[in-house]
N, C-alpha and C. Protein backbone atom coordinates (compact mmCIF):
# COMPACT_ATOMS: atom_id res chain seq x y z
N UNK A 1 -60.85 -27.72 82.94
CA UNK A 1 -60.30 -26.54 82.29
C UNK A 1 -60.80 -26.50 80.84
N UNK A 2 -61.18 -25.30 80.46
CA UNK A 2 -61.78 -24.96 78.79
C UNK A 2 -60.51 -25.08 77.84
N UNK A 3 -60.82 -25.85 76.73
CA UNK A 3 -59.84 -25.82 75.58
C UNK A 3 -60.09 -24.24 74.94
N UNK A 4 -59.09 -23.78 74.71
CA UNK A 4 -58.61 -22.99 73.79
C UNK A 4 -58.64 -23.26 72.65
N UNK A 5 -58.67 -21.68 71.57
CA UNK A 5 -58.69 -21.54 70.59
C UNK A 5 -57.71 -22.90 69.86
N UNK A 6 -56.35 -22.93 70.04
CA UNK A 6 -55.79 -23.25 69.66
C UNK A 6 -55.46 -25.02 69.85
N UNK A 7 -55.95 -25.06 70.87
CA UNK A 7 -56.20 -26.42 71.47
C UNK A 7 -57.48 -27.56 71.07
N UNK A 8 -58.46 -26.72 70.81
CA UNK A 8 -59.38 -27.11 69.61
C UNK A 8 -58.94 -27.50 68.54
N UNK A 9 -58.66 -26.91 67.75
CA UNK A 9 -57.88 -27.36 66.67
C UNK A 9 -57.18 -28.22 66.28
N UNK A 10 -56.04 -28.37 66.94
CA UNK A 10 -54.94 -29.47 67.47
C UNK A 10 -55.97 -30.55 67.66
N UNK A 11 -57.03 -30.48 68.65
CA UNK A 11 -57.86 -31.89 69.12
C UNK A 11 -58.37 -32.35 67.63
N UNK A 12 -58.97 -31.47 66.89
CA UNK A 12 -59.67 -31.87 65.41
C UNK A 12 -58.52 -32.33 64.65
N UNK A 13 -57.52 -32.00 64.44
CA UNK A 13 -56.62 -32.05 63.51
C UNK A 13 -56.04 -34.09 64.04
N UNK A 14 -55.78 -33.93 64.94
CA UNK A 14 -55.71 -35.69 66.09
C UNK A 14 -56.68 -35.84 65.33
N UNK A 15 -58.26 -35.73 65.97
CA UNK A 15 -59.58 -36.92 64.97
C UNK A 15 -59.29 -37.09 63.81
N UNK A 16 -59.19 -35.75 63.04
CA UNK A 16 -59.10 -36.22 61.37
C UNK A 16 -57.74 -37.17 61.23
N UNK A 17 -56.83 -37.10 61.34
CA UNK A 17 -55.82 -37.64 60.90
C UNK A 17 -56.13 -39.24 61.83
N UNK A 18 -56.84 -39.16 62.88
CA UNK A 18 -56.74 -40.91 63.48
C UNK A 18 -57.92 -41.89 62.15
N UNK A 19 -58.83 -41.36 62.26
CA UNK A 19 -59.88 -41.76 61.38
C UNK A 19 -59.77 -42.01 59.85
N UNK A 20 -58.84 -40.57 59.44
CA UNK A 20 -58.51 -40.89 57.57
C UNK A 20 -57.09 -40.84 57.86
N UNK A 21 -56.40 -41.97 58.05
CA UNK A 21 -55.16 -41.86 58.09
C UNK A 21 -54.38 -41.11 56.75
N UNK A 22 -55.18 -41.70 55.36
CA UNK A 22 -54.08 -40.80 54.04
C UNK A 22 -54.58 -39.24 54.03
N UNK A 23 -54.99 -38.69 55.03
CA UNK A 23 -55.45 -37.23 54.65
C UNK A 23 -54.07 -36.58 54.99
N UNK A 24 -53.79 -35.49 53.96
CA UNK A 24 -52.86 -34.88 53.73
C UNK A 24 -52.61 -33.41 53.96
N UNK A 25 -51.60 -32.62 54.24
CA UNK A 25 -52.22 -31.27 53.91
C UNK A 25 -53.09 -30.97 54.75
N UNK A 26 -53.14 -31.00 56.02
CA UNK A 26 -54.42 -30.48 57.02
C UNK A 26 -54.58 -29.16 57.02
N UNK A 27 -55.42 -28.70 56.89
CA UNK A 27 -55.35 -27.15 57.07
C UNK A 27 -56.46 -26.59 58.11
N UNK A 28 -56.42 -25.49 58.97
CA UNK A 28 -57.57 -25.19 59.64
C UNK A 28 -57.98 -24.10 58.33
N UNK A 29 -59.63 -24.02 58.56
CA UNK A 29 -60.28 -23.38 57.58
C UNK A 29 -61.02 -21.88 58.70
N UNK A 30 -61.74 -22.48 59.52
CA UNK A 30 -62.85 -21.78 59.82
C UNK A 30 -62.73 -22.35 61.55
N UNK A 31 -62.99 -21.58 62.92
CA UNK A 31 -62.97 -22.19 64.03
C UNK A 31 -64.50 -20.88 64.87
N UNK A 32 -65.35 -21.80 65.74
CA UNK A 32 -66.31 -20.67 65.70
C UNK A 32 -66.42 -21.25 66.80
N UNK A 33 -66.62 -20.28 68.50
CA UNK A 33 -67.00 -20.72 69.46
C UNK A 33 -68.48 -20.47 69.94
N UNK A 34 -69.05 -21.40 70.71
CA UNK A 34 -70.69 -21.36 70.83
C UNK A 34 -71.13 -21.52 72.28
N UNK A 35 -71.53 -20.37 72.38
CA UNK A 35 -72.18 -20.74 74.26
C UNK A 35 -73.21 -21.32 74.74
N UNK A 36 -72.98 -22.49 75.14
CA UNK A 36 -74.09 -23.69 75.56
C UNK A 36 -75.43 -23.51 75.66
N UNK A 37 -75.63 -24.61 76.87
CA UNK A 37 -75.38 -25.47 77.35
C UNK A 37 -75.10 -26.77 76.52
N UNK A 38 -74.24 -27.56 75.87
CA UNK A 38 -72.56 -27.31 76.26
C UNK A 38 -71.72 -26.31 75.31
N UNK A 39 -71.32 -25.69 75.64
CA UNK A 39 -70.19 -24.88 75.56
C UNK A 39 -68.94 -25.80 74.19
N UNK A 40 -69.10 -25.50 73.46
CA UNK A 40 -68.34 -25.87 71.94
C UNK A 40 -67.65 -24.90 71.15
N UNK A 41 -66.93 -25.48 70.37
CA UNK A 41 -66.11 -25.35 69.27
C UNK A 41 -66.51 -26.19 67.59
N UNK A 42 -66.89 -25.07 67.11
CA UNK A 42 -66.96 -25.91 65.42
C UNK A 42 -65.79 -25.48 64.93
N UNK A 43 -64.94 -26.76 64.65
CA UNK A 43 -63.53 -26.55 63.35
C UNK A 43 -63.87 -26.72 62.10
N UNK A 44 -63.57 -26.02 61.17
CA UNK A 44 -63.58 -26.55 60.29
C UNK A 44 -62.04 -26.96 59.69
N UNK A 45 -62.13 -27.92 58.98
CA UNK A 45 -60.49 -27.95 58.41
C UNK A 45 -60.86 -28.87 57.04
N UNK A 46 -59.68 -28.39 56.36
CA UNK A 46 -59.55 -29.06 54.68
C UNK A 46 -58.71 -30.04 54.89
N UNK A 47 -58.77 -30.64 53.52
CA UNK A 47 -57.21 -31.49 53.77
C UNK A 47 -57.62 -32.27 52.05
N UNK A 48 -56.34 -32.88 51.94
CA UNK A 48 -56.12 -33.61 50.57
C UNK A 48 -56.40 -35.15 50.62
N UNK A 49 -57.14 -36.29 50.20
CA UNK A 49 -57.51 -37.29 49.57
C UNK A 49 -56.57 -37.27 48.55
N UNK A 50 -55.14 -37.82 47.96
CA UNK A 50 -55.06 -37.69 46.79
C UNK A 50 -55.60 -39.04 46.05
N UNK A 51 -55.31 -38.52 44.84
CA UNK A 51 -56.15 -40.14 43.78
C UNK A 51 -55.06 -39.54 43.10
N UNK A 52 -54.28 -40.82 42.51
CA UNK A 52 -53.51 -41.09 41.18
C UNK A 52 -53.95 -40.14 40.09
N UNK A 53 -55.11 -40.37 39.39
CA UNK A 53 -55.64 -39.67 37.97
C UNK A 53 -56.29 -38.29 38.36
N UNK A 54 -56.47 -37.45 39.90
CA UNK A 54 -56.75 -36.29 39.52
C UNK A 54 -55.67 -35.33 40.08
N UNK A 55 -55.69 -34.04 39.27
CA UNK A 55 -54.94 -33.27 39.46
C UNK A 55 -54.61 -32.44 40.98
N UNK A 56 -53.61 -32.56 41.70
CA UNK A 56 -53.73 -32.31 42.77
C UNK A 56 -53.47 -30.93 43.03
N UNK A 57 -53.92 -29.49 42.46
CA UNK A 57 -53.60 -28.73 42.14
C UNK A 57 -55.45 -28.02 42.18
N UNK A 58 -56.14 -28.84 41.52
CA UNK A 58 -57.78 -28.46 41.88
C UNK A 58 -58.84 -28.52 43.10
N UNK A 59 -59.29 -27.61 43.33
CA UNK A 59 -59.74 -27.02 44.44
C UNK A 59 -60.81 -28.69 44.67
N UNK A 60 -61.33 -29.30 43.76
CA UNK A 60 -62.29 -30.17 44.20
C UNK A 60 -61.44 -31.64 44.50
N UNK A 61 -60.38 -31.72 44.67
CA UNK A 61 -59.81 -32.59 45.22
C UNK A 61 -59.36 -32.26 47.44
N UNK A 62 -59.56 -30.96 47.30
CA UNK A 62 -59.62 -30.50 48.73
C UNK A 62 -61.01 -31.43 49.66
N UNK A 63 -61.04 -31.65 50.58
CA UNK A 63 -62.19 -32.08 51.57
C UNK A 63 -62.18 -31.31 52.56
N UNK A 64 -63.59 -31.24 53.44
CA UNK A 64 -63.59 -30.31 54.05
C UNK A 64 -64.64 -30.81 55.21
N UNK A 65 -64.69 -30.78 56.46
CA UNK A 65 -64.90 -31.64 58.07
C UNK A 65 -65.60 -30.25 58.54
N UNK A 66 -66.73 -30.84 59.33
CA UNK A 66 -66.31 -29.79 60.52
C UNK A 66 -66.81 -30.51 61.86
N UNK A 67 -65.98 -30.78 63.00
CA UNK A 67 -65.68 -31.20 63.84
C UNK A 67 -66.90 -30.20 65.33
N UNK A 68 -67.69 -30.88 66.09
CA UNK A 68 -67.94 -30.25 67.29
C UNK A 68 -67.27 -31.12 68.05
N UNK A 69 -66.33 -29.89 69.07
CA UNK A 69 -65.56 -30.34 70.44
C UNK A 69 -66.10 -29.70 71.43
N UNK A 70 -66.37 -30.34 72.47
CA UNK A 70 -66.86 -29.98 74.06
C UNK A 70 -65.72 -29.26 74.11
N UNK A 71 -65.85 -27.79 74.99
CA UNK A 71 -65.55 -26.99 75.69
C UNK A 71 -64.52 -27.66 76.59
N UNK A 72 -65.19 -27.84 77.46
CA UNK A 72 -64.35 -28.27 78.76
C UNK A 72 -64.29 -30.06 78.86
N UNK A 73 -64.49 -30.87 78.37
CA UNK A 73 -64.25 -32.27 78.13
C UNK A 73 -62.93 -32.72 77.00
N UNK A 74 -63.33 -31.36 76.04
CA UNK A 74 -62.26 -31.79 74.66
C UNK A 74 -62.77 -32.99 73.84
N UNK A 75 -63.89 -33.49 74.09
CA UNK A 75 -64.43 -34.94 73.13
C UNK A 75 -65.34 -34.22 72.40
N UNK A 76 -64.48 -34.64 70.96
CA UNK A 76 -65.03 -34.60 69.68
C UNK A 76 -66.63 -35.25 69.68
N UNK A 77 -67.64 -34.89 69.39
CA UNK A 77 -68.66 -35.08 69.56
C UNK A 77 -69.35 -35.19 68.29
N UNK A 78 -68.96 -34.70 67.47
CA UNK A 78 -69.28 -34.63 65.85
C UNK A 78 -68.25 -34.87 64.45
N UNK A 79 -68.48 -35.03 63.61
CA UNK A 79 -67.81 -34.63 62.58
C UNK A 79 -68.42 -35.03 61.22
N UNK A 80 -68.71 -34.01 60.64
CA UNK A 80 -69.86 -33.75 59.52
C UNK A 80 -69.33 -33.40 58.37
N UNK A 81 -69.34 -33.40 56.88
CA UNK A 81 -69.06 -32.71 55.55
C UNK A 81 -69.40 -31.44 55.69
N UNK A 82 -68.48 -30.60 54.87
CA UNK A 82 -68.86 -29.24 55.19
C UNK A 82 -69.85 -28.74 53.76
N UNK A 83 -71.02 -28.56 54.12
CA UNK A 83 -71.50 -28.14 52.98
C UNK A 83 -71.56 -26.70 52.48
N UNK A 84 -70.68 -26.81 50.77
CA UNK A 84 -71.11 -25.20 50.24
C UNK A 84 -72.41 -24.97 49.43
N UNK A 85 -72.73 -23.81 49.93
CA UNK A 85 -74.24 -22.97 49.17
C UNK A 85 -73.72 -22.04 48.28
């Protein structure tokens, strides 16, 4: 059976949080579906790193993932920095 919109997400939101356990603040950002061969989901999602000395209030303390999940398997297959241009 194909994961859903929403079920994607949820699966990324599980990776990030098993892998960086202090990530905080998960947020979905961006979710984009892609027709194969295989059949995917790119998440993107933010989340907080805090550090003691920076202000947690500035946008460059945010991080930002983006996760490829198989379609119909649900295994996370990727997870990359999100780069801005």
């Amino acid at each position: 059976m194909a994961l859903n919109v929403s079920e994607a997400a949820k699966k990324a939101a599980e990776y990030l949080a098993e892998l960086n356990p202090g990530a905080e603040r998960i947020q979905l950002e961006e979710i984009e579906y892609v027709d194969g061969p295989p059949d995917k989901w790119f998440v993107t999602l933010s989340y907080l790193m805090q550090d003691k000395d920076e202000n947690p209030f500035s946008f460059n303390n945010r991080k930002f993932k983006v996760f490829t999940i198989n379609v119909y398997t649900g295994e996370v297959t990727s997870m990359k920095i999100r780069e801005f241009k």
